[in-house]
N, C-alpha and C. Protein backbone atom coordinates (compact mmCIF):
# COMPACT_ATOMS: atom_id res chain seq x y z
N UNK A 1 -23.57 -5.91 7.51
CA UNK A 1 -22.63 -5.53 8.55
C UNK A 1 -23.34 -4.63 9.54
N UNK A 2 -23.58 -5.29 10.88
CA UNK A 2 -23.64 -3.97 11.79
C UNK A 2 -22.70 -3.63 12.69
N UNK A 3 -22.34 -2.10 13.04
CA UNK A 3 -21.58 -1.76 13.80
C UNK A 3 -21.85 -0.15 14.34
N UNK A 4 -22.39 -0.34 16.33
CA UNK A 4 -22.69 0.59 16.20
C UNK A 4 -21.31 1.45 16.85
N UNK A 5 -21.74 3.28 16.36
CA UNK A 5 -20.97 3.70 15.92
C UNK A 5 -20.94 5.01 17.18
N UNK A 6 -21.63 5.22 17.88
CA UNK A 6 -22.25 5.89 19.03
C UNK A 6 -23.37 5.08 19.92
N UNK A 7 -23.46 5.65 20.92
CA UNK A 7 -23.99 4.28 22.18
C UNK A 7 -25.30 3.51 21.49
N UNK A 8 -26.07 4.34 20.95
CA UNK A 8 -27.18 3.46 20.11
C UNK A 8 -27.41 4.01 18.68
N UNK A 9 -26.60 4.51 18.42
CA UNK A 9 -26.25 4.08 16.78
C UNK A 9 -25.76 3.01 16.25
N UNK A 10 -26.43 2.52 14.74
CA UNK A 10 -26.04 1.42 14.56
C UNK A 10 -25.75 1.53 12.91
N UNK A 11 -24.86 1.24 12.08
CA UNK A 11 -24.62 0.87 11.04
C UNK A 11 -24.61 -0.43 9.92
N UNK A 12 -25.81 -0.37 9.16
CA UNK A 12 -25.72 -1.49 8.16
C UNK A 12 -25.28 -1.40 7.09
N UNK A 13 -24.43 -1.88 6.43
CA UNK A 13 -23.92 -2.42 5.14
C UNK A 13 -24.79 -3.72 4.49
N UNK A 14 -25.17 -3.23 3.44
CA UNK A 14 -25.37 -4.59 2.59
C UNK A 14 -24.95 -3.89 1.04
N UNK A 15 -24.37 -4.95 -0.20
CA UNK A 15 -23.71 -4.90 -1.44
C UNK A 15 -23.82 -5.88 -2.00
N UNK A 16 -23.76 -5.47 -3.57
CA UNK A 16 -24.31 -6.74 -4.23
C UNK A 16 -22.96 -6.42 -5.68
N UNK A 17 -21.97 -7.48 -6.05
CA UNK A 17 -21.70 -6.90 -7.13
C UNK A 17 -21.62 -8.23 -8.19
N UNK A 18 -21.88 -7.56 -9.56
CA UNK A 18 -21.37 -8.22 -10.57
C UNK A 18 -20.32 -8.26 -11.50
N UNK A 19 -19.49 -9.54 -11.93
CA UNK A 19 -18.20 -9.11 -12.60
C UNK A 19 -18.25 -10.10 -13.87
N UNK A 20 -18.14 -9.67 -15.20
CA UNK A 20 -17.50 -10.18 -16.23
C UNK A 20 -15.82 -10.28 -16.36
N UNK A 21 -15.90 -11.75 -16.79
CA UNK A 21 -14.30 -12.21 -16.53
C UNK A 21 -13.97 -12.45 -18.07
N UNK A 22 -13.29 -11.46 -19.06
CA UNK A 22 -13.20 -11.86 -20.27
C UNK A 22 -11.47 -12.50 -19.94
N UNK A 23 -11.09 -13.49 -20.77
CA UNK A 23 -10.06 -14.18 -21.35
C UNK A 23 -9.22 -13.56 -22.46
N UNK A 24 -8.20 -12.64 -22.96
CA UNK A 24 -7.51 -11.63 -23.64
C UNK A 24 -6.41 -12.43 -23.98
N UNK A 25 -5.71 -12.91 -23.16
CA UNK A 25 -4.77 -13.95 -24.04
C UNK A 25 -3.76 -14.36 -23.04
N UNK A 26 -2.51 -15.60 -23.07
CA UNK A 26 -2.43 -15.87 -22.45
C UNK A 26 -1.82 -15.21 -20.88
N UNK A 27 -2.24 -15.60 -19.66
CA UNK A 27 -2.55 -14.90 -18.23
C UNK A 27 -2.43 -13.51 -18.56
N UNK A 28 -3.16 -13.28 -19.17
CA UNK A 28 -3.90 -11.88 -19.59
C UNK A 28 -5.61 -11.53 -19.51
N UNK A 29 -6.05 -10.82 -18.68
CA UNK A 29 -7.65 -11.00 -18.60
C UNK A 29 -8.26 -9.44 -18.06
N UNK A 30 -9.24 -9.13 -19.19
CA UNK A 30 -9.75 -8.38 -18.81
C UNK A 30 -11.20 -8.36 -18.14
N UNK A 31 -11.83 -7.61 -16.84
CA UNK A 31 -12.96 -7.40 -16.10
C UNK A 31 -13.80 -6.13 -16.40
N UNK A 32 -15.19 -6.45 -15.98
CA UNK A 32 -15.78 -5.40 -16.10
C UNK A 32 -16.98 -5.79 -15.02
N UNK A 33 -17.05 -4.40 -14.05
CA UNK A 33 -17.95 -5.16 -12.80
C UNK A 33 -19.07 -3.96 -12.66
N UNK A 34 -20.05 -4.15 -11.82
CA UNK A 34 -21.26 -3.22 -11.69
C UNK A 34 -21.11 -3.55 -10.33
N UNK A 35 -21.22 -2.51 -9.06
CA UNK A 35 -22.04 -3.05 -7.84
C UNK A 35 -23.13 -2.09 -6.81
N UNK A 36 -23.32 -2.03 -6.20
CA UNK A 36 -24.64 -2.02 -5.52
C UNK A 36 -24.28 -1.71 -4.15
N UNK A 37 -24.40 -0.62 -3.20
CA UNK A 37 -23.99 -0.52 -1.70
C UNK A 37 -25.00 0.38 -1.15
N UNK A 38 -25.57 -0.52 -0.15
CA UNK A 38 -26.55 0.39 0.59
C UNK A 38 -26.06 0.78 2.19
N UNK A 39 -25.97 1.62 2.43
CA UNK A 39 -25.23 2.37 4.13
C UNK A 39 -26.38 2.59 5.22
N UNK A 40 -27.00 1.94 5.94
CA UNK A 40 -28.48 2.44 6.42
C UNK A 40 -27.60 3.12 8.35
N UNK A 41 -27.81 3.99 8.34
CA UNK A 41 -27.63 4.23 9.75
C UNK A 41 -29.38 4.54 10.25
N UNK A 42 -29.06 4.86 11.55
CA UNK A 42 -30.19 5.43 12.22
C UNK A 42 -30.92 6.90 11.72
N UNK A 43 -30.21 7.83 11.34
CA UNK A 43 -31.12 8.97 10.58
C UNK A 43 -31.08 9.23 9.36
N UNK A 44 -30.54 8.49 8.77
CA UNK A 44 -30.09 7.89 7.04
C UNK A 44 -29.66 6.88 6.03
N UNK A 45 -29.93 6.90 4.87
CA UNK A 45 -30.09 5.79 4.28
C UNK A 45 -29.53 5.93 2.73
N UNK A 46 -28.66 5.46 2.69
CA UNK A 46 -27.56 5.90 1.47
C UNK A 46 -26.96 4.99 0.67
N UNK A 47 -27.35 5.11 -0.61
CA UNK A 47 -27.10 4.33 -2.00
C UNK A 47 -26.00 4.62 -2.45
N UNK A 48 -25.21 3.88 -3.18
CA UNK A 48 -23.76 3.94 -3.98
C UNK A 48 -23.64 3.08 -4.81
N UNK A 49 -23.17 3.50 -6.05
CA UNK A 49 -23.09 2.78 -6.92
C UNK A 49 -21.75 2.99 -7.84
N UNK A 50 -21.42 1.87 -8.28
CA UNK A 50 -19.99 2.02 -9.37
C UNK A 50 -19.89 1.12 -10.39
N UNK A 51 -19.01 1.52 -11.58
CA UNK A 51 -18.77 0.88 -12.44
C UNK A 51 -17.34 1.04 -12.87
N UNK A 52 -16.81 -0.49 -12.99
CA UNK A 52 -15.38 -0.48 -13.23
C UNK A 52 -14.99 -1.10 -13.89
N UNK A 53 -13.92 -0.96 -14.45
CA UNK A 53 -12.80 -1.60 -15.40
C UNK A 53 -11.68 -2.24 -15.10
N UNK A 54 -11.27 -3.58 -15.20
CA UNK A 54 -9.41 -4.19 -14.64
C UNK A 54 -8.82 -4.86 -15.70
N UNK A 55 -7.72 -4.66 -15.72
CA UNK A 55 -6.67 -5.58 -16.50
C UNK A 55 -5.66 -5.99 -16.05
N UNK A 56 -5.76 -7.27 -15.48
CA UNK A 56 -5.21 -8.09 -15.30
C UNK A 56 -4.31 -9.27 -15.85
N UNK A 57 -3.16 -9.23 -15.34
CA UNK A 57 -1.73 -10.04 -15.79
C UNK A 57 -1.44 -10.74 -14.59
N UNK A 58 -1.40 -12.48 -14.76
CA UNK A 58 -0.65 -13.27 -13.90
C UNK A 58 0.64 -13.13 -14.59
N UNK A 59 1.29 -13.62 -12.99
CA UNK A 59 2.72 -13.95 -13.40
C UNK A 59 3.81 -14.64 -12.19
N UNK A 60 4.84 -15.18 -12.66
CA UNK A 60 5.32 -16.00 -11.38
C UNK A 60 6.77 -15.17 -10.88
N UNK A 61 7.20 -15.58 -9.59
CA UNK A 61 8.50 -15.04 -9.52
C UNK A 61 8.75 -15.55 -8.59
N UNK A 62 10.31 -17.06 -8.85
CA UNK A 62 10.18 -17.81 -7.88
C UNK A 62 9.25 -19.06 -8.04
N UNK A 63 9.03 -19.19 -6.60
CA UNK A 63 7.85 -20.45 -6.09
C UNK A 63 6.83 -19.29 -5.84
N UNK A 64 6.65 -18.50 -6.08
CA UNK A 64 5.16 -17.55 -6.09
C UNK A 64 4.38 -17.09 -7.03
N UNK A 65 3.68 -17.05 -7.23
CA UNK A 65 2.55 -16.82 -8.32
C UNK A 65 1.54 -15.93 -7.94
N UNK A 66 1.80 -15.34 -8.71
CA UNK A 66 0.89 -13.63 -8.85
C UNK A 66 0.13 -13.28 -9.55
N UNK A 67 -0.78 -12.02 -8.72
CA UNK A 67 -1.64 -11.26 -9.66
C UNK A 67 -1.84 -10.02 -9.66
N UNK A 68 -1.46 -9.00 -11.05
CA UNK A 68 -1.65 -8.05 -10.55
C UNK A 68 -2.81 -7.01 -11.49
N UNK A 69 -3.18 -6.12 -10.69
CA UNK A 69 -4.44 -5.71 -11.54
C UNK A 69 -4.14 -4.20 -11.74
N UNK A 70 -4.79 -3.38 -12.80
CA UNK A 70 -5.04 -2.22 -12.71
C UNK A 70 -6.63 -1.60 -13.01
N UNK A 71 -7.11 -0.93 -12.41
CA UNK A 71 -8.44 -1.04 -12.25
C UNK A 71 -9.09 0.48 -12.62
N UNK A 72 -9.70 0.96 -12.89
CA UNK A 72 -10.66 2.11 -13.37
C UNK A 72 -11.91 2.02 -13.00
N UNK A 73 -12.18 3.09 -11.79
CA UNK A 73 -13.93 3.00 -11.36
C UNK A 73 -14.50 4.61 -11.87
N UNK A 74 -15.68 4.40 -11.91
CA UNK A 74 -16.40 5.35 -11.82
C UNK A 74 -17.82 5.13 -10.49
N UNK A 75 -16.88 6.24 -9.59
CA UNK A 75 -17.89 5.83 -8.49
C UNK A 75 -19.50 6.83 -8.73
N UNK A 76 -20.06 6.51 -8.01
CA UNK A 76 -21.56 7.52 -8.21
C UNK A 76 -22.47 7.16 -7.18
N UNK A 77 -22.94 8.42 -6.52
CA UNK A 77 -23.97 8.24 -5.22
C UNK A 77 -24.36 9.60 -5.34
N UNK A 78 -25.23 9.91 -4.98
CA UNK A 78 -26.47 10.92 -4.96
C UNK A 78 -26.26 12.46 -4.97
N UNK A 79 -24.69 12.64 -3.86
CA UNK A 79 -24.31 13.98 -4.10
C UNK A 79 -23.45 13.93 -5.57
N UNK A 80 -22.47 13.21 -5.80
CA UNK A 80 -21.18 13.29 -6.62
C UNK A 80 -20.97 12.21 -7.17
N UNK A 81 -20.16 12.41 -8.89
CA UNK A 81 -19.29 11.22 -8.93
C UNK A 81 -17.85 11.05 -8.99
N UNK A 82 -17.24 10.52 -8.87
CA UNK A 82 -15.56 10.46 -9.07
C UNK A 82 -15.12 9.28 -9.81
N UNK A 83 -14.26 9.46 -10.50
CA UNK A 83 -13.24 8.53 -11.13
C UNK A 83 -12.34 8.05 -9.83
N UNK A 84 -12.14 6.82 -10.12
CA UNK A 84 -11.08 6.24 -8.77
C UNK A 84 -9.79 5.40 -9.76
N UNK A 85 -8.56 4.93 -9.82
CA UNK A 85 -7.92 4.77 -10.23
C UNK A 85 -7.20 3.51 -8.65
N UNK A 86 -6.83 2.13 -9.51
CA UNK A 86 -6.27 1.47 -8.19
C UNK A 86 -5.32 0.56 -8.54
N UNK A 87 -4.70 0.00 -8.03
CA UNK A 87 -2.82 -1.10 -8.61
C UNK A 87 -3.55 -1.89 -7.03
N UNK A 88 -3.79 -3.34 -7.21
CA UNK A 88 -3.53 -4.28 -7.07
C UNK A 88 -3.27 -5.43 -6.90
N UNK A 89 -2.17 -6.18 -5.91
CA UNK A 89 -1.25 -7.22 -6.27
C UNK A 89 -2.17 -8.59 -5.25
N UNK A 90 -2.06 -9.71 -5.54
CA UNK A 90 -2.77 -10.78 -5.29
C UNK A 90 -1.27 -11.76 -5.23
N UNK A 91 -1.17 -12.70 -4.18
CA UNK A 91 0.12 -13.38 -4.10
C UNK A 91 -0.33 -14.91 -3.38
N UNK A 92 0.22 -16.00 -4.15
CA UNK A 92 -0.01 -16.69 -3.50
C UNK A 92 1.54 -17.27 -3.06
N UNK A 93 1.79 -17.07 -1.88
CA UNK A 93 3.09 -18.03 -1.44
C UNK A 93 3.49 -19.08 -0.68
N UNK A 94 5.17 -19.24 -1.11
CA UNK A 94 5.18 -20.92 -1.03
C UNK A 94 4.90 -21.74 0.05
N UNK A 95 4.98 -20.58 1.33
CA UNK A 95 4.41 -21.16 2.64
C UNK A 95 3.01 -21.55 3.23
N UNK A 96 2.03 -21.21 1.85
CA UNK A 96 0.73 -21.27 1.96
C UNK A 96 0.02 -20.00 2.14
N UNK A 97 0.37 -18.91 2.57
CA UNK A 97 0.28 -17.69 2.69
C UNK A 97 -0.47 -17.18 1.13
N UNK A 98 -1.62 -16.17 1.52
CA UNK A 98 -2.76 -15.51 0.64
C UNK A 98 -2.33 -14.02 0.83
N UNK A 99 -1.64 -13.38 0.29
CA UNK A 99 -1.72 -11.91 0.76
C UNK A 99 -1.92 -11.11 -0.59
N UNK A 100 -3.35 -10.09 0.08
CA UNK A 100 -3.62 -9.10 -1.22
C UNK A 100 -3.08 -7.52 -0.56
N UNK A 101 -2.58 -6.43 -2.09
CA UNK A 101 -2.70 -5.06 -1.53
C UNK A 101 -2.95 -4.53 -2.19
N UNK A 102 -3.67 -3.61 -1.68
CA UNK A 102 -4.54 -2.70 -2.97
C UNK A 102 -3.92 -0.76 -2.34
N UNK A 103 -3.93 0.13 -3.60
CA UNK A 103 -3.80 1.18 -3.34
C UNK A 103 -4.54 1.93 -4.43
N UNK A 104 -5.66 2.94 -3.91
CA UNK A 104 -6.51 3.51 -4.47
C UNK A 104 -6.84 5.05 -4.32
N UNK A 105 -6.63 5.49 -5.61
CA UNK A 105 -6.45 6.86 -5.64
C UNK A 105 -7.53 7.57 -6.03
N UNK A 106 -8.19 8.88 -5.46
CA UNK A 106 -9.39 9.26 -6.19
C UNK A 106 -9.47 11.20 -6.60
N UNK A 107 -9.71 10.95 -7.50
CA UNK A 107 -9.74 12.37 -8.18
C UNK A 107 -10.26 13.69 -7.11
N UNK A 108 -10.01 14.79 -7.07
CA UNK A 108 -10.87 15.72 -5.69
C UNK A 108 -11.94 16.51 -6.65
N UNK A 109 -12.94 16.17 -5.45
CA UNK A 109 -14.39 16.55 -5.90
C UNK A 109 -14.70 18.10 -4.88
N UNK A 110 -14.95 19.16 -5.68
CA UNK A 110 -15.11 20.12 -5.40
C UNK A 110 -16.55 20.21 -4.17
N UNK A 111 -16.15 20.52 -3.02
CA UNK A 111 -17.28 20.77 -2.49
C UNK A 111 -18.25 19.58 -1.82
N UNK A 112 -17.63 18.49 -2.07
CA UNK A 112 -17.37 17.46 -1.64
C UNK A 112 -16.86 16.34 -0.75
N UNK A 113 -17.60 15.92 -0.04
CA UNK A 113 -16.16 14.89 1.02
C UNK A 113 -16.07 13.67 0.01
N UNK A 114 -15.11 13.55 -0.78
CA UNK A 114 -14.87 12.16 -1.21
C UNK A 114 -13.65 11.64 -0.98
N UNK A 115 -13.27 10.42 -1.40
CA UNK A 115 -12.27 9.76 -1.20
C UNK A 115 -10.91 10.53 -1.91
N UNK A 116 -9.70 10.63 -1.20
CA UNK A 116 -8.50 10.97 -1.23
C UNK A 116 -7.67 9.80 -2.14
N UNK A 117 -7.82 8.70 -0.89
CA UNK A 117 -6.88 7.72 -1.35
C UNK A 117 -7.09 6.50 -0.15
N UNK A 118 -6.84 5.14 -0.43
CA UNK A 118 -7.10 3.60 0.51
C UNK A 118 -6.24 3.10 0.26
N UNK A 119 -5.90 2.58 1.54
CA UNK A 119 -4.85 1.42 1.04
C UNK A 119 -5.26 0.43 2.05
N UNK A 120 -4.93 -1.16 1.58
CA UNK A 120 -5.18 -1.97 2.15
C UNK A 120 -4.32 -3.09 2.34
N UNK A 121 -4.41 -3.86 3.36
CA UNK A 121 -3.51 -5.30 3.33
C UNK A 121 -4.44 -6.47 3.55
N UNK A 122 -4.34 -7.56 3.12
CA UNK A 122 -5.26 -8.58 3.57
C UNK A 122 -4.06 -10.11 3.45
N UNK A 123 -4.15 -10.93 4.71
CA UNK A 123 -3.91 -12.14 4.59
C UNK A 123 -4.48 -13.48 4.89
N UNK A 124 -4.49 -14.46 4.14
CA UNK A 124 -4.94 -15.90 4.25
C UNK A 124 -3.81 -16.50 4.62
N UNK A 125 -4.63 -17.48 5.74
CA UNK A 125 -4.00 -18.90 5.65
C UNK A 125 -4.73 -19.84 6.09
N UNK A 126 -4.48 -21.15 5.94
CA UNK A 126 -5.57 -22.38 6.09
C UNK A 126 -5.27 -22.59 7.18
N UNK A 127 -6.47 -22.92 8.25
CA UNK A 127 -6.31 -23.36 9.45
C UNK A 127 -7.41 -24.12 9.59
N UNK A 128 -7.20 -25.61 9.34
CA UNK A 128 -8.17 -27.15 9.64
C UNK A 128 -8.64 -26.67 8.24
N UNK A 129 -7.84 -26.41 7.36
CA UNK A 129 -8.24 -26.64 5.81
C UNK A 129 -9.70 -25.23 5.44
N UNK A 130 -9.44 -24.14 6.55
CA UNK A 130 -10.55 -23.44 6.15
C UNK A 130 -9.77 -22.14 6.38
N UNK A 131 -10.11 -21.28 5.20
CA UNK A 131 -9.00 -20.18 5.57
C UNK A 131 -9.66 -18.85 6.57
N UNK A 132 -8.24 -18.31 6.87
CA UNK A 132 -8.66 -17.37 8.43
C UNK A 132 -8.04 -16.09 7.79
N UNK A 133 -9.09 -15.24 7.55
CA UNK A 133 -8.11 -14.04 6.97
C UNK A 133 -8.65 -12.59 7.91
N UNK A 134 -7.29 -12.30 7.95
CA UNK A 134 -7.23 -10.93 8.56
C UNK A 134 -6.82 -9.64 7.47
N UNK A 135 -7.53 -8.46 7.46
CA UNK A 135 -7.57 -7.47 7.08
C UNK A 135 -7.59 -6.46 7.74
N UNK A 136 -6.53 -5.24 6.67
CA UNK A 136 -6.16 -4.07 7.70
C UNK A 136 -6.74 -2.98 5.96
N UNK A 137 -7.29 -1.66 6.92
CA UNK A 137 -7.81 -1.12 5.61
C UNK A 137 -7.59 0.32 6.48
N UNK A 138 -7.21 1.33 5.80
CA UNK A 138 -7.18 2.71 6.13
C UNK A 138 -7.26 3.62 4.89
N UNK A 139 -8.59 4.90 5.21
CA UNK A 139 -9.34 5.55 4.28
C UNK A 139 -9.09 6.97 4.41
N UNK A 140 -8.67 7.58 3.42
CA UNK A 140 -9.03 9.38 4.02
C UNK A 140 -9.57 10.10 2.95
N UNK A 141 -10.67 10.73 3.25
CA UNK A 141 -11.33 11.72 2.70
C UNK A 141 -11.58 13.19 2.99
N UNK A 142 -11.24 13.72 2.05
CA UNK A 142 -11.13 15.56 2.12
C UNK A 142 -12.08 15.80 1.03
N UNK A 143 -12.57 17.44 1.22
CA UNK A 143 -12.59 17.89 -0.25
C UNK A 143 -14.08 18.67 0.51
N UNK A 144 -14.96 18.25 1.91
CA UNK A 144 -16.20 18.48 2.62
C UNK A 144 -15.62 19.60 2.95
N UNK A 145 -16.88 20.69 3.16
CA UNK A 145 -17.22 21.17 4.17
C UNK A 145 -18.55 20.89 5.16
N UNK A 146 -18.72 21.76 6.25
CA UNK A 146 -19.48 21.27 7.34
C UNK A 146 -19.55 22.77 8.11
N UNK A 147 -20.67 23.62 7.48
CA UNK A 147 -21.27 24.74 8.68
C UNK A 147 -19.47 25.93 8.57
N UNK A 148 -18.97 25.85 7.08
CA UNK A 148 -18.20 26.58 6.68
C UNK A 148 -16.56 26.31 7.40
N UNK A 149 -16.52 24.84 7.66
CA UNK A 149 -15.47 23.96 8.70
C UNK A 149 -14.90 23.07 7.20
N UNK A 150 -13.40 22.88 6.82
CA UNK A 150 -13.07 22.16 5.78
C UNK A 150 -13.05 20.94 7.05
N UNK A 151 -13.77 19.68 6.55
CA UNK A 151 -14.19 18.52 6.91
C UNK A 151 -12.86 17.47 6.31
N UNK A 152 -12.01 17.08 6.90
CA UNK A 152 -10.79 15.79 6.35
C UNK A 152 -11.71 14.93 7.30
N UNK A 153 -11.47 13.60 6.90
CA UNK A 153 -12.21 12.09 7.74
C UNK A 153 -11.00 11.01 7.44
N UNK A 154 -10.52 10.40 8.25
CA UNK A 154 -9.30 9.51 8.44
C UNK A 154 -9.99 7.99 8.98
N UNK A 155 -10.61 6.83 8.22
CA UNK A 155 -11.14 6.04 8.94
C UNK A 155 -10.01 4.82 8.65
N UNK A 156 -10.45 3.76 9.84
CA UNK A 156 -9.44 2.88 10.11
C UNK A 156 -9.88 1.44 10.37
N UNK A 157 -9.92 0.18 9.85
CA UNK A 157 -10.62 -0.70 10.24
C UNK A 157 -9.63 -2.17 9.92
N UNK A 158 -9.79 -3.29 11.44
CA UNK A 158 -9.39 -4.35 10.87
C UNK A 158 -10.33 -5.17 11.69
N UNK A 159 -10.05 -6.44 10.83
CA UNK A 159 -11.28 -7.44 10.98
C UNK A 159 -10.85 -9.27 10.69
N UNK A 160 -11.48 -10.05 11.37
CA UNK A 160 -10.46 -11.49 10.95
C UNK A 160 -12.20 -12.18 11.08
N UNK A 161 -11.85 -12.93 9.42
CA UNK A 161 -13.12 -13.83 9.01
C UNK A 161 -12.49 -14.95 8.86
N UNK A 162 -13.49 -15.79 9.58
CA UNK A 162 -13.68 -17.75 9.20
C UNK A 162 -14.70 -18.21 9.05
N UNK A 163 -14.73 -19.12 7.52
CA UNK A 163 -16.23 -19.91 7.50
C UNK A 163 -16.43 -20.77 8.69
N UNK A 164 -17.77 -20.72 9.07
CA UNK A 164 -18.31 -21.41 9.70
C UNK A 164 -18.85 -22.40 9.27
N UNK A 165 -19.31 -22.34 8.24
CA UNK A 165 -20.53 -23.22 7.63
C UNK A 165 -20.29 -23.55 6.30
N UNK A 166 -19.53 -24.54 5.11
CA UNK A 166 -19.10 -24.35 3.83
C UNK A 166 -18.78 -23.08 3.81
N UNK A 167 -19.29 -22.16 2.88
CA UNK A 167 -18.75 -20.81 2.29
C UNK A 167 -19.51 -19.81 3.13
N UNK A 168 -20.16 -19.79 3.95
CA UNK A 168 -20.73 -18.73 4.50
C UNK A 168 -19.62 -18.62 6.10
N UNK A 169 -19.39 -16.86 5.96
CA UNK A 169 -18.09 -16.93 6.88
C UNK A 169 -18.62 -15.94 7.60
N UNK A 170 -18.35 -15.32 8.81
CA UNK A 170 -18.69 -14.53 9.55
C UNK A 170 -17.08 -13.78 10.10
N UNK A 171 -17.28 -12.42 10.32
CA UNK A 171 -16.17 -11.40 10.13
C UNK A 171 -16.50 -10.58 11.34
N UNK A 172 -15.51 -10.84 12.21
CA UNK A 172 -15.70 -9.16 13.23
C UNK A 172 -14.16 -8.70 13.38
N UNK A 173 -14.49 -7.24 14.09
CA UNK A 173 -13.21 -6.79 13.80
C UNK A 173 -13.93 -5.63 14.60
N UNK A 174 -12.56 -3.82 14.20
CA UNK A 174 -12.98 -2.75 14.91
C UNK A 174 -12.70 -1.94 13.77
N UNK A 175 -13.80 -0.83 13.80
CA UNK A 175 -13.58 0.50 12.97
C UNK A 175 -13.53 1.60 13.67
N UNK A 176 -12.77 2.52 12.88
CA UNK A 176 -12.65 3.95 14.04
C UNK A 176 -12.65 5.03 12.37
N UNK A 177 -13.50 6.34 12.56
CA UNK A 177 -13.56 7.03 11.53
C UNK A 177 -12.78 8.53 12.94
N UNK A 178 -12.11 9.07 12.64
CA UNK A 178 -11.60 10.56 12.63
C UNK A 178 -11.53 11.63 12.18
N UNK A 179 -12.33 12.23 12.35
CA UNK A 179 -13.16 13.53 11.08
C UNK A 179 -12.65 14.87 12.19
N UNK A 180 -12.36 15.68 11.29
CA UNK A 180 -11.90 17.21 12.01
C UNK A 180 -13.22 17.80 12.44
N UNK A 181 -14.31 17.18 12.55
CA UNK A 181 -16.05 17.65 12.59
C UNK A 181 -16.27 16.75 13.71
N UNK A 182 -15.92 16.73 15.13
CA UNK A 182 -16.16 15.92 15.91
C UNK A 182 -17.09 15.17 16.00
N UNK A 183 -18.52 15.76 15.70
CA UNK A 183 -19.94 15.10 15.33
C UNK A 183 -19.94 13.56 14.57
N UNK A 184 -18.67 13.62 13.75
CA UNK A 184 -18.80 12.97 12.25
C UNK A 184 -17.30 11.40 13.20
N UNK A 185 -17.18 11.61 13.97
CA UNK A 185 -16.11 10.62 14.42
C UNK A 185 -16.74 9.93 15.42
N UNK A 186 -16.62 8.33 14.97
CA UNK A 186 -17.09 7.27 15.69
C UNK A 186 -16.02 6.17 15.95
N UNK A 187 -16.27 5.39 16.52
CA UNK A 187 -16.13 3.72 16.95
C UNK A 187 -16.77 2.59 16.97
N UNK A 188 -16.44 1.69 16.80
CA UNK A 188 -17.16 0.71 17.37
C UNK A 188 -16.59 -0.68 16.72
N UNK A 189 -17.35 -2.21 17.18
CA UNK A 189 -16.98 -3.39 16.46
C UNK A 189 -17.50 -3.56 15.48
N UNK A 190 -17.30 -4.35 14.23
CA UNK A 190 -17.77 -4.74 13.44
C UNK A 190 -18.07 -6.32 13.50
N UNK A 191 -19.36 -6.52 13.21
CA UNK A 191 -19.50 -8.02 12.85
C UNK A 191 -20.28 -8.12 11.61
N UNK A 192 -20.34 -9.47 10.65
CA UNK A 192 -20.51 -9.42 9.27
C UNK A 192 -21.06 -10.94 9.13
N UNK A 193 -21.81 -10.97 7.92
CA UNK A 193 -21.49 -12.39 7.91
C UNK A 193 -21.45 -12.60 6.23
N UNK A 194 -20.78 -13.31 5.57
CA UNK A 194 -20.48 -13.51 3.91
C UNK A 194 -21.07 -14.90 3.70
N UNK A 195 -22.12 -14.47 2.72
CA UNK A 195 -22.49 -15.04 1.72
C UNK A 195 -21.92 -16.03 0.42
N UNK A 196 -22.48 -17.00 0.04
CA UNK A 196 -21.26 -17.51 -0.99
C UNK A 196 -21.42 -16.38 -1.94
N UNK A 197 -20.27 -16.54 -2.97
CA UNK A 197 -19.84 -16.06 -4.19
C UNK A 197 -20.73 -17.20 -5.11
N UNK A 198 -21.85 -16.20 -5.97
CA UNK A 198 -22.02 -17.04 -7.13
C UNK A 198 -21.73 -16.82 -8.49
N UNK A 199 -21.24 -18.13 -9.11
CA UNK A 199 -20.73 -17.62 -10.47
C UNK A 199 -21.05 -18.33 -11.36
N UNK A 200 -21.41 -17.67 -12.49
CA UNK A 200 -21.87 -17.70 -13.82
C UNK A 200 -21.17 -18.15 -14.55
C-alpha cells in the first residue's frame, strides 16, 4: 500500500499472515493465525507482529447465513505488547449482499500510544460476476505521550477494491489520521493491490 501522507511523504504497507483452520464439531471451528506487518514511511521503518486465537460458530437466520467469531490477539511491536479482544459477524444475504463487522477492543498500555478500540464495516457484491467491495474502518488510539503532550490519534479510512485480473485486485480509497500532536496528523489516498490468498 502506498499513500502519501504529507506533500512527499509516502507510506508502505506490506503483511503476510498465516491461519490454521481446525474443524471442532458441527459449524463449530476453531483458528489460530501468526502475521507479519511491515509500515515503511520516509524516516522510519516499523515491524508488527501478532498472534491470535478465534472461535467460530456458523449459523442461519432466515434466508441468511452467518458467521460469527470471537477472537483473542496478542499484538507485539518493538515498543509494547497488548492483548486485543474482537466479536465479529460475517453475513451472507439473500440479495447477494457480503457484509462483515468487526469491533475491537484493546487493553491500555501505560506510556504508550496503542490501540483503544476499531470498528469496521465492509460490503460485497458481484458486479459482472466479480465482487466490488467497499470498506469503512475507524481507529482510536490513546495512552502516548509526545514532549510531555497526552497524544489521542483518531484515524479514518475507506476504500473500494475490484479484481482486475483472476484474484489479484487493486484497492484505492482515502485515509485521514487526527492526532492532538499536529505533527502526527495526515491525509492522503490510498492505493493497494491484493495478492491471491494461498491455502494449504
Amino acid at each position: 500500500t502506498v499513500a502519501p501522507s504529507h506533500d512527499l511523504l509516502k507510506v508502505r504497507n506490506e503483511s503476510i499472515t498465516a491461519c490454521s483452520k481446525n474443524y471442532i464439531e458441527e459449524w463449530i471451528f476453531f483458528d489460530a493465525c501468526a502475521s507479519w506487518a511491515q509500515t515503511k514511511r520516509e524516516f522510519s521503518d516499523t515491524i508488527n507482529k501478532s498472534i491470535s486465537t478465534a472461535l467460530t460458530s456458523l449459523f442461519m437466520s432466515g434466508r441468511s447465513f452467518h458467521e460469527s467469531s470471537l477472537i483473542a490477539k496478542r499484538f507485539i511491536s518493538d515498543e509494547y505488547q497488548q492483548m486485543q479482544g474482537s466479536v465479529a459477524l460475517n453475513s451472507l444475504l439473500p440479495n447477494s449482499f457480503k457484509t462483515s463487522i468487526f469491533v475491537t477492543k484493546g487493553e491500555p498500555v501505560k506510556d504508550n500510544l496503542s490501540l483503544n478500540y476499531s470498528i469496521g464495516l465492509t460490503i460485497n457484491r458481484l458486479i459482472k460476476n466479480r465482487p466490488l467491495r467497499v470498506s469503512l474502518n475507524q481507529s482510536f488510539y490513546d495512552g502516548g505521550r509526545f514532549l510531555g503532550v497526552a497524544r489521542e490519534d483518531t484515524s479514518k479510512q475507506i476504500s473500494v477494491s475490484y479484481p482486475i485480473y483472476k484474484r489479484f485486485s487493486v484497492s484505492i480509497g482515502y485515509a485521514t489520521n487526527d492526532s492532538t500532536i499536529n505533527s502526527f496528523s495526515h491525509s492522503g489516498p490510498l492505493v493497494s493491490v491484493s495478492l491471491p490468498v494461498l491455502n494449504f
